[in-house]
PDB file of N, CA and C in Angstrom:
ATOM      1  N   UNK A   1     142.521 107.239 100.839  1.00  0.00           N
ATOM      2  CA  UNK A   1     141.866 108.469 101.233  1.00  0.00           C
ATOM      3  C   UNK A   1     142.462 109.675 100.512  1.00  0.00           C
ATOM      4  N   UNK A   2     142.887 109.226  99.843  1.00  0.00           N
ATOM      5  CA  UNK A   2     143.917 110.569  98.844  1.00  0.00           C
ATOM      6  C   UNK A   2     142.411 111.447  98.425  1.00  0.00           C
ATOM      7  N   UNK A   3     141.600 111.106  97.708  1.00  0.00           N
ATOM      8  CA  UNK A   3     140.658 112.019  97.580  1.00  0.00           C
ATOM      9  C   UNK A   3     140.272 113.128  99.019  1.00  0.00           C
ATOM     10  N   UNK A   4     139.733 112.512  99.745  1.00  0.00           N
ATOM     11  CA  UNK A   4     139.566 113.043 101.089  1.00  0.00           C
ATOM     12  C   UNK A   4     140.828 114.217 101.352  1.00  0.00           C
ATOM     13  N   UNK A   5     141.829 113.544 101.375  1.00  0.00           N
ATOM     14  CA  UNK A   5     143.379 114.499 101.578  1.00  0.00           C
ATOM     15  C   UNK A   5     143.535 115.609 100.789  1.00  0.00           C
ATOM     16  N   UNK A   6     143.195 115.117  99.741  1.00  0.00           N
ATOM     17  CA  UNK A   6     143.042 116.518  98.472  1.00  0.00           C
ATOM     18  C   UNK A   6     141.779 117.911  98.763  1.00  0.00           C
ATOM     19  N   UNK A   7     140.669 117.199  99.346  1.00  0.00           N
ATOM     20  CA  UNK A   7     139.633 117.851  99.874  1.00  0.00           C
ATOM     21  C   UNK A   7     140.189 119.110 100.580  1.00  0.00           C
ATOM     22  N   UNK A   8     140.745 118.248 101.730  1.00  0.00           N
ATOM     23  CA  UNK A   8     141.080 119.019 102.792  1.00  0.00           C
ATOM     24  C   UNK A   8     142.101 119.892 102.245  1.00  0.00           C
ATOM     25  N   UNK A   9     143.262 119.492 101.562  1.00  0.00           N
ATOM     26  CA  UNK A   9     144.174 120.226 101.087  1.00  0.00           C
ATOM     27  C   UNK A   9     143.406 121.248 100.091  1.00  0.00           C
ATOM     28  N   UNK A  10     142.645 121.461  99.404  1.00  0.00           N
ATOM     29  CA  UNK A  10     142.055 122.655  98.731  1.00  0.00           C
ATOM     30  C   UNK A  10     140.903 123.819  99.724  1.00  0.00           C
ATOM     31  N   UNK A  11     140.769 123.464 100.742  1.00  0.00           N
ATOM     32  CA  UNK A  11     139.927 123.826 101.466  1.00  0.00           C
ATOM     33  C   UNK A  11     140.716 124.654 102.181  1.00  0.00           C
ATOM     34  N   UNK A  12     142.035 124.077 102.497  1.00  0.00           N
ATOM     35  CA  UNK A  12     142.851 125.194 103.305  1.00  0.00           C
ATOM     36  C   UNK A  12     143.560 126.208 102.770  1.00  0.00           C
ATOM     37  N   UNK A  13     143.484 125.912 101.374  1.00  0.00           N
ATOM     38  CA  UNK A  13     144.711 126.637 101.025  1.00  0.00           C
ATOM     39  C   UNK A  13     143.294 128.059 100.212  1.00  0.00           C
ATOM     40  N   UNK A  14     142.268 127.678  99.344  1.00  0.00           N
ATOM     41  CA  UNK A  14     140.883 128.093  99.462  1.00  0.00           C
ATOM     42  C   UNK A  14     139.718 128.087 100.175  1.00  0.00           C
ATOM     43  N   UNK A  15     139.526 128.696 101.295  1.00  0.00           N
ATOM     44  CA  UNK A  15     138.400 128.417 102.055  1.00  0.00           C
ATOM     45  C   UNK A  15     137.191 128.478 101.769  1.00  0.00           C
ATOM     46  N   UNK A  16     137.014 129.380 100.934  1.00  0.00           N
ATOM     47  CA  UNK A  16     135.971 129.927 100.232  1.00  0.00           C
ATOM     48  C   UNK A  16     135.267 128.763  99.150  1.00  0.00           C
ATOM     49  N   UNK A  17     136.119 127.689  98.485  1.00  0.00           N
ATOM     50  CA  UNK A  17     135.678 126.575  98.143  1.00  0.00           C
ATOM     51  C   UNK A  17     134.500 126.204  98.719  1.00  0.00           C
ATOM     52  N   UNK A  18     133.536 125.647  97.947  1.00  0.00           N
ATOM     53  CA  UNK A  18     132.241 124.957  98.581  1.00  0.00           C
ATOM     54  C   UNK A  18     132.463 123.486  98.665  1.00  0.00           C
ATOM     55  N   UNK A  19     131.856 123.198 100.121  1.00  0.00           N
ATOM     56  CA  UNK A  19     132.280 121.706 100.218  1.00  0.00           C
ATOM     57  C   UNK A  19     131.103 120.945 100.602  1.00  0.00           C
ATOM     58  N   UNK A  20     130.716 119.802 100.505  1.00  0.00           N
ATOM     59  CA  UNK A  20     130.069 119.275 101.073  1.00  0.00           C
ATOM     60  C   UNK A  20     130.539 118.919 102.227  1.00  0.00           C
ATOM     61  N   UNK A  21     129.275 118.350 103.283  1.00  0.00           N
ATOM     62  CA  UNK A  21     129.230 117.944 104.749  1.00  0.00           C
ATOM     63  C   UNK A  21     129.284 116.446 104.543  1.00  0.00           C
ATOM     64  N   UNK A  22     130.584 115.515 104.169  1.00  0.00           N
ATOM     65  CA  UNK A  22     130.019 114.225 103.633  1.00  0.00           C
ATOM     66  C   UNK A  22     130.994 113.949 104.838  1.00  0.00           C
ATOM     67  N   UNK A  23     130.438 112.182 105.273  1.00  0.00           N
ATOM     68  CA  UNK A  23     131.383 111.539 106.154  1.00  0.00           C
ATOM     69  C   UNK A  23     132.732 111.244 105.896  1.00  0.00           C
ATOM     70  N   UNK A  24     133.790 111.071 106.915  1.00  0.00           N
ATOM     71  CA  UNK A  24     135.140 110.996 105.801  1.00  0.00           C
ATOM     72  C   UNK A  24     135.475 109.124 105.552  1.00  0.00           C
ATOM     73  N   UNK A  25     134.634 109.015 104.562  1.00  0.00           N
ATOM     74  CA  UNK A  25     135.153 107.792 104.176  1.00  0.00           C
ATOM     75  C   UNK A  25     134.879 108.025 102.973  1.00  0.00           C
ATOM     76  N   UNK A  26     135.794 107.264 102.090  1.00  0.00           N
ATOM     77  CA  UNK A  26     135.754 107.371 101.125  1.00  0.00           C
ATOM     78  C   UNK A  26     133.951 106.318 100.159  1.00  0.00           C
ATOM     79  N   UNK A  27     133.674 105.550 100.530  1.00  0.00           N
ATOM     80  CA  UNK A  27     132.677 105.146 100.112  1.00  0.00           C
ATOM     81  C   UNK A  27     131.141 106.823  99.950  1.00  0.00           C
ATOM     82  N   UNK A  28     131.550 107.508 100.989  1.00  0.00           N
ATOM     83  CA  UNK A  28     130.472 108.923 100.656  1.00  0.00           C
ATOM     84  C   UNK A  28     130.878 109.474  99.276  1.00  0.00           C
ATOM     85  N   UNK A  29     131.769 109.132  98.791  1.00  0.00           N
ATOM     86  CA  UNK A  29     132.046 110.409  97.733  1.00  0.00           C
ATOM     87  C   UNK A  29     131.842 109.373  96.421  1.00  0.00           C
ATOM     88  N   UNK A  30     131.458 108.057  96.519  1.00  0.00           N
ATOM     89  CA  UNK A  30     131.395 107.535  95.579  1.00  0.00           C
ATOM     90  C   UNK A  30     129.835 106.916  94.985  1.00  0.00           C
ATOM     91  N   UNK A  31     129.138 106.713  93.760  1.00  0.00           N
ATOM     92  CA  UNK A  31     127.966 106.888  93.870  1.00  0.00           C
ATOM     93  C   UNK A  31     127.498 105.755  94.150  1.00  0.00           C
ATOM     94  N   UNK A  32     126.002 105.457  94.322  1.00  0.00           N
ATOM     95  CA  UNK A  32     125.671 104.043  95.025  1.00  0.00           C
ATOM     96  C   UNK A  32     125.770 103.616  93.950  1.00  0.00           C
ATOM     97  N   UNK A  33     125.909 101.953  94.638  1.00  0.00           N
ATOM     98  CA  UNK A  33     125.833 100.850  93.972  1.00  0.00           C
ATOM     99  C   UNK A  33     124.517  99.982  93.079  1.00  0.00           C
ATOM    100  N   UNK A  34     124.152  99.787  92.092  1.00  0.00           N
ATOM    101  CA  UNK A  34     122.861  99.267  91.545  1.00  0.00           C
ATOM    102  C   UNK A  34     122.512  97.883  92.431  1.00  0.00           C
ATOM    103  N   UNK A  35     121.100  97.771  92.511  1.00  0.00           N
ATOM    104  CA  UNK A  35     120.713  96.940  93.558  1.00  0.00           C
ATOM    105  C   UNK A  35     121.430  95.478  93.623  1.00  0.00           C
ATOM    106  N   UNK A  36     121.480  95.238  92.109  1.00  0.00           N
ATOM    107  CA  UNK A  36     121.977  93.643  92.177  1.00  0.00           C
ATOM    108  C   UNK A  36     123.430  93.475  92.344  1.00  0.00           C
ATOM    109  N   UNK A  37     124.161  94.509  92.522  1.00  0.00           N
ATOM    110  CA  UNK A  37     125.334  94.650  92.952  1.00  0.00           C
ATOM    111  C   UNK A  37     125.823  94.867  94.165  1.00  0.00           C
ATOM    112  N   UNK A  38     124.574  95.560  95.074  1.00  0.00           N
ATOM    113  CA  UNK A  38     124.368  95.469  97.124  1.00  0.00           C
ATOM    114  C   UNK A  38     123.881  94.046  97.157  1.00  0.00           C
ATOM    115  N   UNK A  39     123.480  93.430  96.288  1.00  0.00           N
ATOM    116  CA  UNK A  39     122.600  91.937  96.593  1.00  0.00           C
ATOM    117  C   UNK A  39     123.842  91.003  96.698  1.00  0.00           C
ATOM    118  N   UNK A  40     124.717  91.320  95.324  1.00  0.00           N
ATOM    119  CA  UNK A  40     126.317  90.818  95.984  1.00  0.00           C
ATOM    120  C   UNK A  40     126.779  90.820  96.919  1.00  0.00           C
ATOM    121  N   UNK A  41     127.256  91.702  97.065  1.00  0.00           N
ATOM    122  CA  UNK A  41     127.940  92.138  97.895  1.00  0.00           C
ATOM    123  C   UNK A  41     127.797  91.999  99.386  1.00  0.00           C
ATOM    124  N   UNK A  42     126.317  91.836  99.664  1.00  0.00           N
ATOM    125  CA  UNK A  42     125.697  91.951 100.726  1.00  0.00           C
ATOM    126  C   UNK A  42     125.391  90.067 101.002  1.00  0.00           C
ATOM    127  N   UNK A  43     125.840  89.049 100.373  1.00  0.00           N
ATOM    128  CA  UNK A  43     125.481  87.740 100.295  1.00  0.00           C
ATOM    129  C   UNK A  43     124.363  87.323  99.495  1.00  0.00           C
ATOM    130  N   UNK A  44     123.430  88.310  99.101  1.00  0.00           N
ATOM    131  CA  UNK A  44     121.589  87.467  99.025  1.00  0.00           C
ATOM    132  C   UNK A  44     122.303  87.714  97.059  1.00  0.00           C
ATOM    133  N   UNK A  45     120.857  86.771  96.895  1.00  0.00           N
ATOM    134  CA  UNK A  45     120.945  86.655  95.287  1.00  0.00           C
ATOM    135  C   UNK A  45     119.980  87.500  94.947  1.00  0.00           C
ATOM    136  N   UNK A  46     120.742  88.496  93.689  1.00  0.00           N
ATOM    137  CA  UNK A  46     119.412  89.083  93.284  1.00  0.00           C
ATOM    138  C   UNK A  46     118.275  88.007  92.280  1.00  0.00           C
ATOM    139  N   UNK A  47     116.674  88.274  92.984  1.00  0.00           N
ATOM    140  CA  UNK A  47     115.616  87.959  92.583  1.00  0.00           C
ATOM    141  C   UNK A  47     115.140  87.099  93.654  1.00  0.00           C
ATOM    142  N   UNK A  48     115.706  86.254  94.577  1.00  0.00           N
ATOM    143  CA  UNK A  48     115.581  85.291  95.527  1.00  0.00           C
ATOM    144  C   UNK A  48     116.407  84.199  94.961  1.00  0.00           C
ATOM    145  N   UNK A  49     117.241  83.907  94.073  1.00  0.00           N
ATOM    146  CA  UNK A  49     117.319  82.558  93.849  1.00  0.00           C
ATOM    147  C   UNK A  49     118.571  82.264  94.764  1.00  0.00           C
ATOM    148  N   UNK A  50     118.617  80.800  94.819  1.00  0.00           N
ATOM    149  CA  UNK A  50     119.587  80.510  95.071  1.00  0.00           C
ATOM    150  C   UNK A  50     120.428  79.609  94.356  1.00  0.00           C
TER     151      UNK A  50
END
C-alpha cells in the first residue's frame, strides 16, 4: 500500500492537491486487466475452450 501511503502523505502535507475518490486498495489505482487475462485469472478459458 506504499502508493496509497504516499497519497495520503502528499495530501496532508498539500491539501490543495487534487485527488481522486478511489477505494483504498491498491488494485483501484491500477489499470484493468485485458479480457483474456480476467479469463485467467478468474478460472474460465478465454474463447470457451477447454
Amino acid at each position: 500500500h506504499m502508493g496509497i501511503d504516499f497519497m495520503d502523505e502528499v495530501c496532508r502535507v498539500y491539501p490543495e492537491f487534487p485527488r481522486k475518490e478511489l477505494p483504498r486498495s491498491p488494485w483501484a489505482h491500477l489499470p484493468s486487466l485485458p479480457p483474456a487475462v480476467e479469463a485467467i485469472m478468474s478460472g474460465a478459458h478465454p474463447g470457451g475452450v477447454a
